[in-house]
Protein backbone atom coordinates (compact mmCIF):
# COMPACT_ATOMS: atom_id res chain seq x y z
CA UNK A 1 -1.95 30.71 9.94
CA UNK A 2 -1.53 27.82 12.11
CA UNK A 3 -0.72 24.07 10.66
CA UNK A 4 -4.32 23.02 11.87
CA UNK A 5 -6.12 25.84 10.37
CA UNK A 6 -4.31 25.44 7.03
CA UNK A 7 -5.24 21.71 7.03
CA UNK A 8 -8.72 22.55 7.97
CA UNK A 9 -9.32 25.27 5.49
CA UNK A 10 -7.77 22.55 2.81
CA UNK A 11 -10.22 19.35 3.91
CA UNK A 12 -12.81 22.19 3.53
CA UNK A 13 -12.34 23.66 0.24
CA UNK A 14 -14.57 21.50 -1.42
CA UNK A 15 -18.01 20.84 0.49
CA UNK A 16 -18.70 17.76 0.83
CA UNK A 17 -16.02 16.34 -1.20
CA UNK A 18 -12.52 17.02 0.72
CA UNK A 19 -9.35 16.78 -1.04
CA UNK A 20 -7.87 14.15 1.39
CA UNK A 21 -4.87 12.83 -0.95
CA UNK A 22 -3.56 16.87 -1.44
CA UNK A 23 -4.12 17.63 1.86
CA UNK A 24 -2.11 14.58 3.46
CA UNK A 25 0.45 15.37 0.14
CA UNK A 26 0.63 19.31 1.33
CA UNK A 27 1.10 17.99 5.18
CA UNK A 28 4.16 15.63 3.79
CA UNK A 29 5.72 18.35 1.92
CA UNK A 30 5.54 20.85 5.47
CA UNK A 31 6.54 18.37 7.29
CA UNK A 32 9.72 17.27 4.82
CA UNK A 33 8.67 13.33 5.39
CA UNK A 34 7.69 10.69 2.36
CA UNK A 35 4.62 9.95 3.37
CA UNK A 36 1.75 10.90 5.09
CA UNK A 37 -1.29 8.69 5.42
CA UNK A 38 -5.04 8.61 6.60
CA UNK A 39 -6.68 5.33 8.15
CA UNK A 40 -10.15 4.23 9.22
CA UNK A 41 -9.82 1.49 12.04
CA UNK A 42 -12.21 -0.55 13.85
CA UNK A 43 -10.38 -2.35 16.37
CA UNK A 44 -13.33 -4.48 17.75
CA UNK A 45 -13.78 -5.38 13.81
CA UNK A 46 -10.00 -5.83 14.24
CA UNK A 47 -9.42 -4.51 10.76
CA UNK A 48 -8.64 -1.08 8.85
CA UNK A 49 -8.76 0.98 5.76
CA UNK A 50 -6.72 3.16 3.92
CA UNK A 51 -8.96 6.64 3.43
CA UNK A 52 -6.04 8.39 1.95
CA UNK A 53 -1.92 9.17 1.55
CA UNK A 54 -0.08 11.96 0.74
CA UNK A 55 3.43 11.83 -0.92
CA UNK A 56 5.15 7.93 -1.83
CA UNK A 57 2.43 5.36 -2.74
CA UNK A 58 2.62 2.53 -0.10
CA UNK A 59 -1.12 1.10 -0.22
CA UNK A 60 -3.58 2.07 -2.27
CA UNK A 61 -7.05 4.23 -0.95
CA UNK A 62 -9.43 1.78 0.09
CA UNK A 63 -7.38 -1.13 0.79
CA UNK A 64 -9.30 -2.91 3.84
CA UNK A 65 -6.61 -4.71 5.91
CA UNK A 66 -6.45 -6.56 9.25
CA UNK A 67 -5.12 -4.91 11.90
CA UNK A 68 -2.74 -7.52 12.98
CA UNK A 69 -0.73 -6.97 9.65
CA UNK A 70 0.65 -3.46 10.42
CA UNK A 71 2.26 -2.47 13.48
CA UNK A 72 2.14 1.49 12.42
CA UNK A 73 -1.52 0.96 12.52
CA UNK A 74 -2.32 -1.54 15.22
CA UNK A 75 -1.03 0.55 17.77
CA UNK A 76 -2.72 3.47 17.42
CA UNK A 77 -5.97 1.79 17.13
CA UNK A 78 -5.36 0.21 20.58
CA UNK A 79 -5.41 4.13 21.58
CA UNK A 80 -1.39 3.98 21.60
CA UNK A 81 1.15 5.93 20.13
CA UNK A 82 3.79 4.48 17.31
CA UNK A 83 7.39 5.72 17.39
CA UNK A 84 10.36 4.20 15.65
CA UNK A 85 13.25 6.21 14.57
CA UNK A 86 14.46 3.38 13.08
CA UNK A 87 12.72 0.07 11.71
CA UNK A 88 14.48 -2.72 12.79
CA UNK A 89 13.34 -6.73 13.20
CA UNK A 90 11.50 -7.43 16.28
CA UNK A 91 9.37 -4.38 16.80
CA UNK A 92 8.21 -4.00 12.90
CA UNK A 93 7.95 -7.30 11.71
CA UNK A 94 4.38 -7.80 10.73
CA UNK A 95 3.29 -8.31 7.33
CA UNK A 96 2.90 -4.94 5.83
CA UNK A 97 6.07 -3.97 7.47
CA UNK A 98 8.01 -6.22 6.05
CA UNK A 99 6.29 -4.67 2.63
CA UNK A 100 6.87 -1.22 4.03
CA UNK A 101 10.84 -2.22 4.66
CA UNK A 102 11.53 -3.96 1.09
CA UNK A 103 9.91 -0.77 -0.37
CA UNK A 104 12.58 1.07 0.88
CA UNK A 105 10.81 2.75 4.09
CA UNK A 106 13.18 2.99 7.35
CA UNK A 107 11.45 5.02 10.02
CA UNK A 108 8.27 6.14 10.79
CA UNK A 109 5.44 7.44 13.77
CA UNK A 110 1.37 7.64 13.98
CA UNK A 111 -0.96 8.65 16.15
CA UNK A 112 -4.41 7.48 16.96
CA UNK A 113 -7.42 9.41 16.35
CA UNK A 114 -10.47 9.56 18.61
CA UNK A 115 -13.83 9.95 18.93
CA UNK A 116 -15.12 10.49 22.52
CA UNK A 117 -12.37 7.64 24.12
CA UNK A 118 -12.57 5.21 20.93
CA UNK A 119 -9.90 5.29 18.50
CA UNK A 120 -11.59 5.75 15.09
CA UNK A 121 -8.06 6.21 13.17
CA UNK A 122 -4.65 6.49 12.76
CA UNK A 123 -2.73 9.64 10.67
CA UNK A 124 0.76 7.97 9.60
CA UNK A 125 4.21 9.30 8.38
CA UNK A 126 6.69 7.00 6.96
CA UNK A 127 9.96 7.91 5.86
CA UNK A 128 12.93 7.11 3.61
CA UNK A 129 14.95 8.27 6.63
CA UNK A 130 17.46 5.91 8.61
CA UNK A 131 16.80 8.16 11.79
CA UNK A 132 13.58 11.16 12.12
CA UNK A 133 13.14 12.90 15.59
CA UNK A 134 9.92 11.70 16.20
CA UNK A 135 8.56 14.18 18.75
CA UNK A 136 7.87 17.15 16.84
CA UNK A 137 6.25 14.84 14.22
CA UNK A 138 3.94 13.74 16.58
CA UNK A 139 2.93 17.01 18.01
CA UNK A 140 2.26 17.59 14.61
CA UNK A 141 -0.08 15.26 13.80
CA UNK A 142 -1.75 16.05 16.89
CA UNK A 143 -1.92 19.61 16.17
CA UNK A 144 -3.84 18.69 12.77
CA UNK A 145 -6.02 15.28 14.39
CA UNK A 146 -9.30 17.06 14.46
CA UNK A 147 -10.29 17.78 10.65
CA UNK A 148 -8.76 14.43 9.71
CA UNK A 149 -10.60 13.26 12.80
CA UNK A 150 -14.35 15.22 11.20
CA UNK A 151 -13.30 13.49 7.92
CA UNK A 152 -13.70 10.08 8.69
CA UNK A 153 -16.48 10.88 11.01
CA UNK A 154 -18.67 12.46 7.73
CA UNK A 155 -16.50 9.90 5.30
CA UNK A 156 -18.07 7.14 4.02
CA UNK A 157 -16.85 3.78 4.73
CA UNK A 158 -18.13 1.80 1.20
CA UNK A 159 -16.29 2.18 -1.00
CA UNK A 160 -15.65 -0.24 -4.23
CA UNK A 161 -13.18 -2.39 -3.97
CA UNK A 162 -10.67 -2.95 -7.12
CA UNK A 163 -9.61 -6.37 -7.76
CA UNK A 164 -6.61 -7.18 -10.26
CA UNK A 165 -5.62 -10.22 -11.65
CA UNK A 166 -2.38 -11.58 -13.00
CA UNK A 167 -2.11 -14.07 -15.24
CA UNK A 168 -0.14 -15.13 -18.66
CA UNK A 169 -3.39 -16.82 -19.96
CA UNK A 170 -5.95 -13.91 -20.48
CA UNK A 171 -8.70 -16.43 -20.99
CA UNK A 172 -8.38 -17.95 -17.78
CA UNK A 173 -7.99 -14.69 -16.14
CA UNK A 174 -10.95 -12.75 -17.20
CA UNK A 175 -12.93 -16.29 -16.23
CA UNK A 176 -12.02 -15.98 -12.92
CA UNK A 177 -12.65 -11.76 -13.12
CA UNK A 178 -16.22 -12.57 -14.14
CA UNK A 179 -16.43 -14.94 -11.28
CA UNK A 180 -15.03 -12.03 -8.80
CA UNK A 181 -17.80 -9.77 -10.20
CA UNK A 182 -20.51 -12.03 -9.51
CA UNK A 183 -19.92 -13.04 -6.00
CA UNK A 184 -18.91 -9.42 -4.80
CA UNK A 185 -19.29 -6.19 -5.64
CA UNK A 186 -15.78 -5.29 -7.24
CA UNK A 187 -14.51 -3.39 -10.13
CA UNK A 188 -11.79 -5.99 -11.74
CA UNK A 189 -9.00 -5.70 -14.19
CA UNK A 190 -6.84 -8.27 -15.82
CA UNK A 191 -3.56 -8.35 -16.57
CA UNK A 192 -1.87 -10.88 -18.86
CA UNK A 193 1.61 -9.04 -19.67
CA UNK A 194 3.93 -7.20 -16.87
CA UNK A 195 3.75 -4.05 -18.47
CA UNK A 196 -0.30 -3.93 -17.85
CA UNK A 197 0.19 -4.90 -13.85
CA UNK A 198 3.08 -2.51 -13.77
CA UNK A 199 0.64 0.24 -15.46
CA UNK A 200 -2.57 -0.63 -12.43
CA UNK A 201 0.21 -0.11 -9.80
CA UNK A 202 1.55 3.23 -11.02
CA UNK A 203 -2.29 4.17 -11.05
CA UNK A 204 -3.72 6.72 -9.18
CA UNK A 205 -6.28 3.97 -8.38
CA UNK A 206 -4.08 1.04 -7.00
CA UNK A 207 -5.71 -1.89 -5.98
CA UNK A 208 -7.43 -3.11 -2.46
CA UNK A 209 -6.38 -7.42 -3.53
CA UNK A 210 -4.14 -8.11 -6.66
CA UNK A 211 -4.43 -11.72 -7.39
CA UNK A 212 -1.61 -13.40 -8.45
CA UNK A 213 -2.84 -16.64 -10.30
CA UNK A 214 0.66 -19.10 -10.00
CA UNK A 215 4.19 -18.30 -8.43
CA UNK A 216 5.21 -16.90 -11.68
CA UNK A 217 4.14 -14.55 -13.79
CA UNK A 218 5.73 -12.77 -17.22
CA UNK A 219 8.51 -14.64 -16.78
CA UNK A 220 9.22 -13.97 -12.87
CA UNK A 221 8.73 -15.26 -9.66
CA UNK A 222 6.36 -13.92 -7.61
CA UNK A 223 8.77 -12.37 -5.08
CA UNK A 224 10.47 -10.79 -7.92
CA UNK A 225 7.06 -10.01 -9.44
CA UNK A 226 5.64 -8.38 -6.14
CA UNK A 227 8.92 -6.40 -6.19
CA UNK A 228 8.23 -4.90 -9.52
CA UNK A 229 5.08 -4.34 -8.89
CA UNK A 230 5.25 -2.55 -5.06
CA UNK A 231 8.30 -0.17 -6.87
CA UNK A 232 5.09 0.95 -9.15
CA UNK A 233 3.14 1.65 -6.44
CA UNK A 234 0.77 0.47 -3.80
CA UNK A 235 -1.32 -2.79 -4.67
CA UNK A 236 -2.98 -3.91 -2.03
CA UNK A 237 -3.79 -7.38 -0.07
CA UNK A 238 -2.21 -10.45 -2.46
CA UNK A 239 -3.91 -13.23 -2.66
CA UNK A 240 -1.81 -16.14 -4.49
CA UNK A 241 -3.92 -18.62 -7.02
CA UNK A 242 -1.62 -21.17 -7.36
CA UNK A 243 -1.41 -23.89 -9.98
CA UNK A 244 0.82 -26.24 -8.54
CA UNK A 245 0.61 -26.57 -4.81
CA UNK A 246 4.39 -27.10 -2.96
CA UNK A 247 6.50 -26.27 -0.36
CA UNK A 248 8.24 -23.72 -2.56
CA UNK A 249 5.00 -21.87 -3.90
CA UNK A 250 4.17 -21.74 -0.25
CA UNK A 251 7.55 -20.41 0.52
CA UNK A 252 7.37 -17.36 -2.51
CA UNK A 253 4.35 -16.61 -1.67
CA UNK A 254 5.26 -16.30 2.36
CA UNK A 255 8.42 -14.39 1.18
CA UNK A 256 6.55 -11.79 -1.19
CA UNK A 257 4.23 -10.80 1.48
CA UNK A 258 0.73 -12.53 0.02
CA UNK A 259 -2.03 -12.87 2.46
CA UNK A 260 -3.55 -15.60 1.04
CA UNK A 261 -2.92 -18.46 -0.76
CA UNK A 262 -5.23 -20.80 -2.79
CA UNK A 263 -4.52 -24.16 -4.44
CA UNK A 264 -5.64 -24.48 -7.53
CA UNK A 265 -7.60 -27.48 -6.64
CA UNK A 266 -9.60 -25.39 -4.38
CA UNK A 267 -11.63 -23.78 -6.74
CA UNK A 268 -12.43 -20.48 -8.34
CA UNK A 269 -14.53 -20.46 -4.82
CA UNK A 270 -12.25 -20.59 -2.81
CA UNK A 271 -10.56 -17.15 -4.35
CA UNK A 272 -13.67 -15.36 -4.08
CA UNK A 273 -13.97 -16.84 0.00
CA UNK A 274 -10.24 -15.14 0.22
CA UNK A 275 -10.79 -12.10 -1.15
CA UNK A 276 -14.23 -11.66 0.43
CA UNK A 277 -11.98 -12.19 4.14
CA UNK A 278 -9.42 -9.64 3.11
CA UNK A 279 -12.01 -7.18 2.46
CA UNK A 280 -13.85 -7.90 5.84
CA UNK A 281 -10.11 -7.36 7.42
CA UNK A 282 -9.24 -10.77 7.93
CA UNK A 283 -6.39 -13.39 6.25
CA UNK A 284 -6.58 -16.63 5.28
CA UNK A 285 -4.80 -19.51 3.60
CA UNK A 286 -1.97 -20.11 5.52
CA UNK A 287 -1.70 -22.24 8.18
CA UNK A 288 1.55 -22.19 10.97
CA UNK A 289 4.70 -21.84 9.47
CA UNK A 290 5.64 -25.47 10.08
CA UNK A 291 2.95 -27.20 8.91
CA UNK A 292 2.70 -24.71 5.89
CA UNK A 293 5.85 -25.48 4.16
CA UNK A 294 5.45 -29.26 4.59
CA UNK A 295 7.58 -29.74 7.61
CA UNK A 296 9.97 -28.07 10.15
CA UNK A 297 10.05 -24.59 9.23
CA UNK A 298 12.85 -23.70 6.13
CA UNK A 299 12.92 -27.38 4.90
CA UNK A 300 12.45 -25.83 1.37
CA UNK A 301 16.07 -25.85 -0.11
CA UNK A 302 17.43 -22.58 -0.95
CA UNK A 303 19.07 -23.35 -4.19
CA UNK A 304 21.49 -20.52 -6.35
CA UNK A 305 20.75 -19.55 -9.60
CA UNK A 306 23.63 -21.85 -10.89
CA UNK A 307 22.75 -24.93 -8.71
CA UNK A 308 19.23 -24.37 -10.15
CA UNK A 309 20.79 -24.67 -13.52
CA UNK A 310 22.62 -27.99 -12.76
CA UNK A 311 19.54 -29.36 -10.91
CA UNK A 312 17.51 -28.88 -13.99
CA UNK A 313 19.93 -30.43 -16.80
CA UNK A 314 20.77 -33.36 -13.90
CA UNK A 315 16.85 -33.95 -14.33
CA UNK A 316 17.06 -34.16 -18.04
CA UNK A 317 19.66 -36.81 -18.15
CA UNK A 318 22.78 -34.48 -19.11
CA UNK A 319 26.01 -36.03 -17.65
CA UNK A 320 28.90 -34.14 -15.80
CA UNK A 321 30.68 -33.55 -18.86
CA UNK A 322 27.66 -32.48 -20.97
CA UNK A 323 26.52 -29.59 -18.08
CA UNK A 324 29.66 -28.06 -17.86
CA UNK A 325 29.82 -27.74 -21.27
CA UNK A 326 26.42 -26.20 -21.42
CA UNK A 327 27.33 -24.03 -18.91
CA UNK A 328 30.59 -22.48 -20.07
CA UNK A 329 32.33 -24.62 -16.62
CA UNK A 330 34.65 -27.26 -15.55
CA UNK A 331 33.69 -30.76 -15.36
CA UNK A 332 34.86 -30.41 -11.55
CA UNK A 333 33.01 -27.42 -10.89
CA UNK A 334 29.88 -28.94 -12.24
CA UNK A 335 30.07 -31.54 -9.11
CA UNK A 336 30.86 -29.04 -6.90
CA UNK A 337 27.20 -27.33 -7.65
CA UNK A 338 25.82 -30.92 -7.76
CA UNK A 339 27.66 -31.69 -4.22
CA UNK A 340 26.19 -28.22 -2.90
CA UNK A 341 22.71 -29.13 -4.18
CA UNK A 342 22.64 -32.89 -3.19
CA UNK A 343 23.51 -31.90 0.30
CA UNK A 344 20.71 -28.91 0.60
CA UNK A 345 18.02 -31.50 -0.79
CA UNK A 346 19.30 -34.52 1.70
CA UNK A 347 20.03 -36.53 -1.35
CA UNK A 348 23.17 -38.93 -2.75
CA UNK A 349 22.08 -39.24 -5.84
CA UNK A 350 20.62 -37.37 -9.18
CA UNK A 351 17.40 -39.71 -8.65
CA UNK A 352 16.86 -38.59 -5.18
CA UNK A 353 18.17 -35.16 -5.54
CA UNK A 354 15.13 -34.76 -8.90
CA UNK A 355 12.94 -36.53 -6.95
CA UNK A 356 13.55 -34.25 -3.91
CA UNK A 357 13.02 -31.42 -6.06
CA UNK A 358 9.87 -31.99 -7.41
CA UNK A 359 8.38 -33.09 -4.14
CA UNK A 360 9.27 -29.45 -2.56
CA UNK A 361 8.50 -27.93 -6.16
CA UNK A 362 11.38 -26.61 -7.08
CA UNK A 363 11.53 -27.30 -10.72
CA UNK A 364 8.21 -25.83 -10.86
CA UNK A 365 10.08 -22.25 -10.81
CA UNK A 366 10.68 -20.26 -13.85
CA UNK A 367 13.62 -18.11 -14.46
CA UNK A 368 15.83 -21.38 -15.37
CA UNK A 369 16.44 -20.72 -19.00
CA UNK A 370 17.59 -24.24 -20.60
CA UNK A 371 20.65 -24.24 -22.98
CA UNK A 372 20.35 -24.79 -26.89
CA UNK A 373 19.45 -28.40 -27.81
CA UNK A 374 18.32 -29.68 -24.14
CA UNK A 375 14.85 -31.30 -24.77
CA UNK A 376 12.01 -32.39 -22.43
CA UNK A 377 13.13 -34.55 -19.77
CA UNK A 378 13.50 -38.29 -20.26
């Protein structure tokens, strides 16, 4: 039996109701890639949704995305043809490739599927591969376009969107999930310990927008956190509710691949405006890259983990001697982190170097455990 008719006889074995996850998962397993993957597009709506995947979560089934933040999916909903043997910066650099690429994803093709001369969807592989010959691939997913094509033709497009939201406080979080639910139609969950986001991620359900309320959460920061979660599996659009607006919240929240980003101040409103635009296919909250970290691009210091540490006991009044003995180092080695810090935050002094800080945020950041006996700064 050919590919096709096998795929066909599979999208058909339940009337009405097609398997689409086992069939994309059977097609993955024939075709010995990681991934295979069903989307809706609507390229004059400029957006798309995931219908279904087979094999390694990436996003979740009904995730509603623009188009502009996937390259494996823009193209073939401009009627083209993706190919890339092997990811690399400049041709895969959009938003949900970058997510694609940190999940561990290093080649991939797709195909656009049509109805009449309009491209109604795109059928996906993505693979763990450095290098796939592409070619045969494709002619496969050509050979199997029309019953994935007849499913999203007879598919619904409404679906229910799942919200989830992270945050330590479960008070605040299930305020803002009852919010969520009024204003739009979504099923929420709330999370208020890593172990219960980690849980909605390794879900069969997933997530179309997790909401990450701050730039930390259980203890990490939210690239880490979006890390952790992503291994777990596919969570959709992130939209960051953030409690102290700065150049560095900006920054983690550019970095871990969010797609919108809310100051606090904003409102409770203002979340349910970004969500609402994510699930129409569109992004919001960020403005150019200058002008959203404060400045010329990268002026948010990249500090280490150790310089970190230095900056934070320099701000509560700890002397040379008295950090190095905190931290287990030389009195010379201390300056040497305070030299390396001073100079990344344009400052000559432990005023201007704290005051520097807190003006881009940065000892707003968790994951800066303070020694035994250091107090509240003075």
């Amino acid at each position: 039996m050919l590919l096709e008719e096998r795929v066909a006889a599979m999208l058909d074995g339940v009337k009405g109701c097609p398997d689409i996850d086992a069939t994309l998962g059977f097609l993955a397993s024939e075709l010995g890639v990681s991934r295979v993957s069903l989307h809706a597009v609507d390229a004059c709506a400029d957006y798309f949704r995931v219908v279904g995947g087979g094999g390694e979560g990436i996003l979740a089934s009904g995730t509603r995305l623009p188009l502009k933040v996937s390259t494996q999916v823009c193209l073939p909903a401009r009627g083209s043809i993706f190919r890339c043997a092997q990811f690399e910066d400049g041709c895969f650099d959009m938003p949900i490739d970058r997510v694609v690429w940190d999940m561990g994803f290093r080649s991939g093709c797709s195909v656009p599927l049509f109805m009449g001369s309009r491209p109604v969807g795109a059928l996906c592989i993505t693979s763990r591969e450095v290098e796939i010959s592409c070619d045969p691939l494709i002619d496969a997913l050509n050979e199997v376009s029309s019953p994935f094509t007849l499913v999203l033709h007879t598919a619904s497009m409404e679906t229910v969107p799942r919200l989830v939201i992270c945050h330590d406080d479960p008070l605040m979080s299930e305020g803002l999930a009852r919010v969520l639910e009024h204003s739009l139609a979504v099923d929420v969950k709330t999370c208020s310990a890593l172990e219960e986001a980690v849980a909605c991620a390794e879900s069969n359900l997933g997530a179309t927008v997790t909401v990450i309320c701050d730039t930390s959460f259980a203890g990490l920061g939210l690239d880490d956190l979006l890390g952790v979660l992503r291994a777990g599996g596919p969570i959709g659009a992130v939209v960051v509710f953030a409690s102290k607006d700065s150049p560095a919240s900006r920054m983690l929240a550019l970095r871990g691949g969010a797609l919108a980003y809310i100051p606090r101040g904003d409102g409770p409103g203002a979340v349910v405006t970004a969500v609402r635009n994510l699930m129409s296919g569109r992004a919001s909250g960020f403005a150019p890259a200058g002008e959203e970290l404060g400045g010329p691009a990268g002026s948010v210091a990249q500090l280490t983990r150790r310089e970190s540490e230095v900056l934070v006991l320099l701000e509560h009044g700890l002397r040379f001697k008295q950090i190095a003995h905190e931290l287990g180092i030389s009195e010379s080695t201390a300056k040497g982190y305070a030299r390396n810090l001073f100079s990344k935050l344009d400052a000559h002094s432990r005023g201007e170097a704290v005051f520097e800080a807190r003006r881009q945020g940065l000892l707003d950041l968790p994951a800066v455990a303070l020694p035994v006996g250091v107090g509240p700064p003075r």
